[in-house]
Protein backbone atom coordinates (compact mmCIF):
# COMPACT_ATOMS: atom_id res chain seq x y z
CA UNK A 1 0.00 0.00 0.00
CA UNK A 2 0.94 3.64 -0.23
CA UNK A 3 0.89 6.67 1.19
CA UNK A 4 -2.35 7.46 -0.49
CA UNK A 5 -3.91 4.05 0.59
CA UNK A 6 -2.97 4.81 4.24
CA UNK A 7 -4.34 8.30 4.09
CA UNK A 8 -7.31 6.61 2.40
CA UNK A 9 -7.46 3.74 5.15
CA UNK A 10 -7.39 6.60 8.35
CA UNK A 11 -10.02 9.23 6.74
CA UNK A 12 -12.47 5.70 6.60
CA UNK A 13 -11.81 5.09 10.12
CA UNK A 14 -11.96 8.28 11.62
CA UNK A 15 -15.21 9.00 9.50
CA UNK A 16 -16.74 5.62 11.11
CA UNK A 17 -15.82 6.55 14.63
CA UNK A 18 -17.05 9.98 13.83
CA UNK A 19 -20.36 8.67 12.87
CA UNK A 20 -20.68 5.54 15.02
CA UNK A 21 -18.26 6.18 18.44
CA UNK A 22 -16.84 2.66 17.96
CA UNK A 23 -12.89 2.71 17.03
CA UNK A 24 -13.61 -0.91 15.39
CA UNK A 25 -12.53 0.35 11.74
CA UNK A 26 -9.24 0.55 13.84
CA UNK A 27 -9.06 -2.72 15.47
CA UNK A 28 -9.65 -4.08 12.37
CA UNK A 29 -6.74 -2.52 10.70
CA UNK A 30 -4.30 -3.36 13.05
CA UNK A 31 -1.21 -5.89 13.00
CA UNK A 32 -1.39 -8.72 15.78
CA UNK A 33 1.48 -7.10 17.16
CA UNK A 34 0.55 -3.50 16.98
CA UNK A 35 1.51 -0.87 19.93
CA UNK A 36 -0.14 1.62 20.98
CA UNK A 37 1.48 4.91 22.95
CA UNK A 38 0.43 7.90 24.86
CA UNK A 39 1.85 10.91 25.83
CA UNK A 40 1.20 11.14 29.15
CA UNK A 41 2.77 10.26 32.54
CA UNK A 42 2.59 6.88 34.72
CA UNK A 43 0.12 5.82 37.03
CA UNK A 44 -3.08 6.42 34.91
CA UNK A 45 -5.75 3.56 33.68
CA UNK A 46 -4.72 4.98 30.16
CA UNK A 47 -0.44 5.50 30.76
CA UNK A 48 1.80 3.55 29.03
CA UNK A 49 2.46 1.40 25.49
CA UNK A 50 -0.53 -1.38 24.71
CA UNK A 51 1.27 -4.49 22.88
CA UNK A 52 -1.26 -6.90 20.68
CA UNK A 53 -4.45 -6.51 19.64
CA UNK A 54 -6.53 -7.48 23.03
CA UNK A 55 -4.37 -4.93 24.90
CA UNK A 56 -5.82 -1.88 22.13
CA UNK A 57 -9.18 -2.84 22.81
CA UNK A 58 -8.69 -2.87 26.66
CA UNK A 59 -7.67 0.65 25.85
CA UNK A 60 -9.92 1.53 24.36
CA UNK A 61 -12.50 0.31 26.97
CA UNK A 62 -11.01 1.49 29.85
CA UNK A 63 -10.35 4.98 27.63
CA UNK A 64 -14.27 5.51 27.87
CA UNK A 65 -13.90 4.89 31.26
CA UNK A 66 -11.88 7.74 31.96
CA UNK A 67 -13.06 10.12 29.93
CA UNK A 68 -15.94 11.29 27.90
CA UNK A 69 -15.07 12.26 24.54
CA UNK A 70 -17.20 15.41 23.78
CA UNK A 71 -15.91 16.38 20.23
CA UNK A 72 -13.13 15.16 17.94
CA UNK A 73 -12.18 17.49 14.63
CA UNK A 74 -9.70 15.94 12.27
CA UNK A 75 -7.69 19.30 10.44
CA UNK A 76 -5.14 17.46 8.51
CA UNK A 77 -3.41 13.92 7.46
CA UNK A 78 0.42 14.23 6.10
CA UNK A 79 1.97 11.42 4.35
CA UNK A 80 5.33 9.87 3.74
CA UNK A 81 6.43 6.25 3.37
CA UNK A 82 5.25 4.06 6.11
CA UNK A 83 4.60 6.86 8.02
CA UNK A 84 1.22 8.95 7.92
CA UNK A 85 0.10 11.89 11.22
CA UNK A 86 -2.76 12.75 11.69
CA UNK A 87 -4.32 16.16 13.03
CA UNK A 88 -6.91 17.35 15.31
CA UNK A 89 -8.14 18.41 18.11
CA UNK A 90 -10.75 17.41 20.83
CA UNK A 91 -12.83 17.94 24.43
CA UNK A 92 -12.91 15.34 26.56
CA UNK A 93 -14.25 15.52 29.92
CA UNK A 94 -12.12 13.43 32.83
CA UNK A 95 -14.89 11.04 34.22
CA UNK A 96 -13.34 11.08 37.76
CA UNK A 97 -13.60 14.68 38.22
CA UNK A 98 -15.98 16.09 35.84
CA UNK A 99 -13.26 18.66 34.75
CA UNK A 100 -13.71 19.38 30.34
CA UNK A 101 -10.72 20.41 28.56
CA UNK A 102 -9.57 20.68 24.80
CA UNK A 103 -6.45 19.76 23.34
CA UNK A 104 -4.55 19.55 19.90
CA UNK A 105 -3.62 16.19 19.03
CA UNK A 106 -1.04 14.06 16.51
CA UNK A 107 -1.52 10.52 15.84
CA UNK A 108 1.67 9.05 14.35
CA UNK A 109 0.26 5.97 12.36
CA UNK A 110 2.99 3.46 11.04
CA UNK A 111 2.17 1.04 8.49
CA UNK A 112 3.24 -2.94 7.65
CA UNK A 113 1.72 -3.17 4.45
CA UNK A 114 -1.97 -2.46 4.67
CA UNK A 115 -1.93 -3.04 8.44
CA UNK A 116 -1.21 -0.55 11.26
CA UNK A 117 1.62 -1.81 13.18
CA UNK A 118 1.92 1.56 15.56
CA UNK A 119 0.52 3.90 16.74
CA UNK A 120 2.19 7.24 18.87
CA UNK A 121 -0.69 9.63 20.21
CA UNK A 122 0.63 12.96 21.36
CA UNK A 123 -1.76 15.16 22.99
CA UNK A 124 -1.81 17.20 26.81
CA UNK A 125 -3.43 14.95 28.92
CA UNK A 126 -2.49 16.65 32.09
CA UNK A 127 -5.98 17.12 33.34
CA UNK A 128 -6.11 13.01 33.18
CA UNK A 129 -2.95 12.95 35.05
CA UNK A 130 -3.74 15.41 37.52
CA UNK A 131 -7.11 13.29 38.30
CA UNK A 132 -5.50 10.32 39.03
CA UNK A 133 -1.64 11.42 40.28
CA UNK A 134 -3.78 13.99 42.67
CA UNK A 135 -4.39 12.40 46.07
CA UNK A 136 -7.40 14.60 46.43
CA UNK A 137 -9.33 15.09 43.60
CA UNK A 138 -12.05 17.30 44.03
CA UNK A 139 -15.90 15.09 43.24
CA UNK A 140 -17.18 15.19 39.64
CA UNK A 141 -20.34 17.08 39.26
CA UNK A 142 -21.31 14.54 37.29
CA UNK A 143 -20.99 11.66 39.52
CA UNK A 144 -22.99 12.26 42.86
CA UNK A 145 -21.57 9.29 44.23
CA UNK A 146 -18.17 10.50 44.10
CA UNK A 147 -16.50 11.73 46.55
CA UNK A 148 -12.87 12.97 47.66
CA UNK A 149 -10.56 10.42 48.10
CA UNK A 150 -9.52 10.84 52.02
């Protein structure tokens, strides 16, 4: 495949998950031994590198566990090689303490063939962080059964 098929490939599945909030287009896409990154610190539900297919769709479970995704925009997809990044930005809003924020994002998709075979999101997750790396987050509006940790 080329750089045109891969650009192809990504504008299907982020028009599916645009239209149907299921990142299955994705998991379909991906190699068996496919990693997945994030830019953001330790000792989150979402922190870390997920190896093989099962571990993605954990993430991606336990993602909408963590945070409600109010809008995603896709501005751009650039191309070379193996290699294409996409653009964007979103809101989310941190399940644990109710907090919304927005944030520019790149996705850094690398290709075997037709398959993805990795995947490098960089975005500022720090209100995630701060939810779970705080020992006392305040309660989510959202959530009346939440309450301070103490």
């Amino acid at each position: 495949m080329g750089a045109d098929d891969n650009i192809s490939l990504l504008r299907r599945i982020y028009g599916d998950y645009a239209a149907t909030g299921s990142a299955g287009g994705l998991l379909e896409s991906l190699t068996d031994d496919v990693s997945l990154t994030l830019t953001i610190p330790a000792g989150t539900p979402i922190s870390g590198t997920f190896r093989g297919k099962e571990a993605v769709m954990g993430y991606f479970r336990t993602l909408r566990e963590v945070v409600e995704q109010l809008t995603v925009e896709v501005h751009d997809y650039l191309a070379g090689e193996d290699k294409v990044v996409v653009l964007g930005a979103e809101s989310l809003r941190v399940r644990r303490t109710g907090e919304a924020f927005s944030t520019a994002w790149a996705s850094v998709y690398s290709f075997r063939w037709d398959r993805i075979k990795s995947v490098l999101v960089i975005k500022d997750l720090s209100a995630v962080s701060k939810a779970y790396l705080d020992p006392d987050p305040p309660p989510s509006p959202h959530n009346p059964l939440s309450t301070p940790a103490g």
